[in-house]
Protein backbone atom coordinates (compact mmCIF):
# COMPACT_ATOMS: atom_id res chain seq x y z
CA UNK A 1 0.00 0.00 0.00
CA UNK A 2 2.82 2.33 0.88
CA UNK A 3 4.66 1.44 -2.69
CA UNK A 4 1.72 2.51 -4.20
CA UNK A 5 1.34 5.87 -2.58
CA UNK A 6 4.53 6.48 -3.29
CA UNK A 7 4.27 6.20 -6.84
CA UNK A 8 1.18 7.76 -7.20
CA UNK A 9 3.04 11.21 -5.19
CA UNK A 10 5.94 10.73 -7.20
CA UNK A 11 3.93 10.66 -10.64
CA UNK A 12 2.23 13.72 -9.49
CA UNK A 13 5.47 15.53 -8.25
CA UNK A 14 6.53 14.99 -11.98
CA UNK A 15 3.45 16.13 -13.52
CA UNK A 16 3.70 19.18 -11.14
CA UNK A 17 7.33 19.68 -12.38
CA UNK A 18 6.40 19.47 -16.17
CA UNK A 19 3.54 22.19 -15.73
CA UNK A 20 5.71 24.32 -13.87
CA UNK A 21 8.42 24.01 -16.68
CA UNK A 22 5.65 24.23 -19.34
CA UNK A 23 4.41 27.35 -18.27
CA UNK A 24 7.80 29.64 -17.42
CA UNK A 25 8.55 32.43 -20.27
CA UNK A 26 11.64 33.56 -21.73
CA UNK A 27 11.21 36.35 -18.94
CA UNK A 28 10.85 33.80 -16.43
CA UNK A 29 14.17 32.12 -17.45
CA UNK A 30 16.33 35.75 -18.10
CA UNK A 31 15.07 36.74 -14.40
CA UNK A 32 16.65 32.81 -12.75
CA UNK A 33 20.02 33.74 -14.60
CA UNK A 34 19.94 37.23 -13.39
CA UNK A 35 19.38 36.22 -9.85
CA UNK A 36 22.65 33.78 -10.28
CA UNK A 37 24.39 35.97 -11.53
CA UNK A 38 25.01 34.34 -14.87
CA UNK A 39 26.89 36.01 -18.22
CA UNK A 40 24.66 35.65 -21.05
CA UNK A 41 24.89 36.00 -25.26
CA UNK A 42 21.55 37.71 -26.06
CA UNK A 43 21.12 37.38 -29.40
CA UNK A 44 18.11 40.02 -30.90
CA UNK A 45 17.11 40.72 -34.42
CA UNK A 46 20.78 39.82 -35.99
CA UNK A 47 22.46 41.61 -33.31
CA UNK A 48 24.38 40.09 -30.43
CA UNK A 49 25.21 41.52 -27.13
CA UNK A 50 27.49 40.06 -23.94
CA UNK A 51 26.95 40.72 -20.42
CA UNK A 52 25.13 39.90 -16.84
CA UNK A 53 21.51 40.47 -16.66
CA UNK A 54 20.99 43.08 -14.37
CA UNK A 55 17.65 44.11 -14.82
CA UNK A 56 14.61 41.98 -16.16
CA UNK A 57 10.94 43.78 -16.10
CA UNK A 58 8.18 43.78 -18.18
CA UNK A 59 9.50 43.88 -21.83
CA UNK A 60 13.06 44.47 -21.02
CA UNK A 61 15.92 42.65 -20.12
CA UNK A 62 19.23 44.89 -19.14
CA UNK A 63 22.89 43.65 -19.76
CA UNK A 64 26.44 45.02 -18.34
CA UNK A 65 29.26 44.19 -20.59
CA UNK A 66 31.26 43.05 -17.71
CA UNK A 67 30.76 43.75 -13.54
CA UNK A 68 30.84 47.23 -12.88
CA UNK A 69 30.92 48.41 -16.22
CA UNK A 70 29.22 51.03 -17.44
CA UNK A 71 28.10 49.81 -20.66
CA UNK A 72 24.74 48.94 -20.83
CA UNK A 73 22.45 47.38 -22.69
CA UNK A 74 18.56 47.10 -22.57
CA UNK A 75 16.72 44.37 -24.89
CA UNK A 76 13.21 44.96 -25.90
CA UNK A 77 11.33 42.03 -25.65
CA UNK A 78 8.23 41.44 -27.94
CA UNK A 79 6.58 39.42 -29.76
CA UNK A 80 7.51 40.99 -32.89
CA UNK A 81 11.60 40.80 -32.33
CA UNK A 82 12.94 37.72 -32.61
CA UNK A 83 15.45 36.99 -29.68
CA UNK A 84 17.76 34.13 -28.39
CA UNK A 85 19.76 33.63 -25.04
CA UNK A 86 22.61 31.39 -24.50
CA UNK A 87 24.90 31.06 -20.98
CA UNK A 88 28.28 32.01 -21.33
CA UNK A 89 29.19 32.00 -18.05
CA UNK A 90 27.60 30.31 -15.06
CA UNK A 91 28.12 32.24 -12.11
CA UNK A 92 29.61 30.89 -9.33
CA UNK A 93 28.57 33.84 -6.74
CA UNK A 94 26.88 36.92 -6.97
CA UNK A 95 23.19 37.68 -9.16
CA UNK A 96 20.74 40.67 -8.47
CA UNK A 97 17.38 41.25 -7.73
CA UNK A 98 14.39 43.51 -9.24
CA UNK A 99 14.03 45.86 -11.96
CA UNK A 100 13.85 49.91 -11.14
CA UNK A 101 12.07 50.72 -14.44
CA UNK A 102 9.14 48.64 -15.12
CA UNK A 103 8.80 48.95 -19.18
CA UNK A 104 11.58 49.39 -22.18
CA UNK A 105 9.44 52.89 -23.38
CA UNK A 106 9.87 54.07 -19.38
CA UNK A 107 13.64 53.08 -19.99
CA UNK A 108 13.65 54.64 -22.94
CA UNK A 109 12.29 58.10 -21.44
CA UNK A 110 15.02 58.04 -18.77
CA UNK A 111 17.68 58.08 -21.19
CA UNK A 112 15.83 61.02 -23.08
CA UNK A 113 15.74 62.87 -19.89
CA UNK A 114 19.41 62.28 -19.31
CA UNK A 115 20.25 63.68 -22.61
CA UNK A 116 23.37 61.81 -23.55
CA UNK A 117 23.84 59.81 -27.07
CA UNK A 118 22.25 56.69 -27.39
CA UNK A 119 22.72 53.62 -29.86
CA UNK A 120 19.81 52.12 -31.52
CA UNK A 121 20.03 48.61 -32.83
CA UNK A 122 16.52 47.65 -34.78
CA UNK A 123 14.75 44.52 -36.12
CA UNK A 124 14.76 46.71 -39.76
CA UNK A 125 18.54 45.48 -40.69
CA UNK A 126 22.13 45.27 -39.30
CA UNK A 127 22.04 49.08 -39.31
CA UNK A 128 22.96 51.06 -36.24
CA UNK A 129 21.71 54.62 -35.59
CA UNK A 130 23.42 57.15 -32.83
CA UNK A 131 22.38 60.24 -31.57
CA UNK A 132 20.16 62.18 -28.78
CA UNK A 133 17.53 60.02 -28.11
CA UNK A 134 13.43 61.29 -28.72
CA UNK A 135 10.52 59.42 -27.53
CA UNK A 136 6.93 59.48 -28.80
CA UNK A 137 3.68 57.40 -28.22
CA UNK A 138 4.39 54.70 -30.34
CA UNK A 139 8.41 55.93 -32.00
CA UNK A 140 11.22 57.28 -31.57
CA UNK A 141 13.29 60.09 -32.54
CA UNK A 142 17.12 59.42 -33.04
CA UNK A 143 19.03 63.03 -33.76
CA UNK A 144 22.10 62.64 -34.91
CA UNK A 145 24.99 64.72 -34.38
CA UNK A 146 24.97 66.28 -38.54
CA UNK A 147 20.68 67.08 -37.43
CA UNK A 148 19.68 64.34 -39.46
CA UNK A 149 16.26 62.55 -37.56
CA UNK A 150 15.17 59.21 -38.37
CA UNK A 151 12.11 57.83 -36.76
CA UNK A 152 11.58 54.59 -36.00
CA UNK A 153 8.48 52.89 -34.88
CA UNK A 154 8.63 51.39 -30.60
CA UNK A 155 8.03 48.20 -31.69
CA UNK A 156 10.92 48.08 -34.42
CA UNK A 157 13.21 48.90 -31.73
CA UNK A 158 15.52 45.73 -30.93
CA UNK A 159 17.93 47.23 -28.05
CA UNK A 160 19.09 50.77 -26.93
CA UNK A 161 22.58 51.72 -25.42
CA UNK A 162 24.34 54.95 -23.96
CA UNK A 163 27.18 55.76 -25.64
CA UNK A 164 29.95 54.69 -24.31
């Protein structure tokens, strides 16, 4: 009688398991390697950027090229940009908690406010585009330093980066 209960709670344990694993999103997984601490290839729209994940919130997952660096990078993630992760580097100590900024447009504002040059990488080609940073409903406005604007639709947009 007690083999069989056993089984039975193992089987369900498993079936618990495979839910559970079933139902995590690529969010899900970027915020477990952030809290470890892990160094990550992020690999979005045909562009590829190295660092720890620092920051995962809504639609955004933020990178730093390597610990204390400056250089960041935050990912937009949608629907509409295709993206790929792959560990580097496991951690072996270390990882982070919580993201400040909740969205990638509220990121996005921030680094308009701050005023300093930012990088755009979009889903549109391999092109990059650098200048003071503009941000509209549903676009932004990337001035570069000859005046020329280019506008580029939010959800176009695959990463953004201050200059470093």
């Amino acid at each position: 009688m007690r083999e069989e209960w056993r089984a039975e709670q193992e089987s369900a344990t498993l079936d618990a398991a495979e839910q559970w694993r079933h139902s995590r999103s690529l969010l899900d997984l970027a915020r477990d390697h952030m809290h470890r601490g892990d160094r990550v290839a992020v690999m979005v729209a045909g562009h590829r950027c190295v660092g720890e994940i620092v920051e995962v919130a809504r639609d955004r997952i933020a990178l730093l090229d390597a610990a204390g660096s400056a250089a960041r990078v935050d990912v937009h993630v949608i629907d509409v940009v295709p993206l790929a992760f792959t560990v580097v580097e496991r951690a072996l100590s270390g990882g982070r908690s919580s993201a400040r900024t909740l969205t990638f447009r509220a990121r996005l504002l921030e680094l308009e406010v701050a005023g300093a040059p930012v990088v755009i990488a979009t889903a549109l080609g391999p092109d990059r585009y650098t200048g003071i940073l503009g941000v509209g409903a549903d676009h932004v406005v990337i001035t570069a330093a000859d005046g020329t604007e280019t506008v580029i639709s939010l959800s176009a947009v695959a990463f953004v980066a201050p200059v470093a």
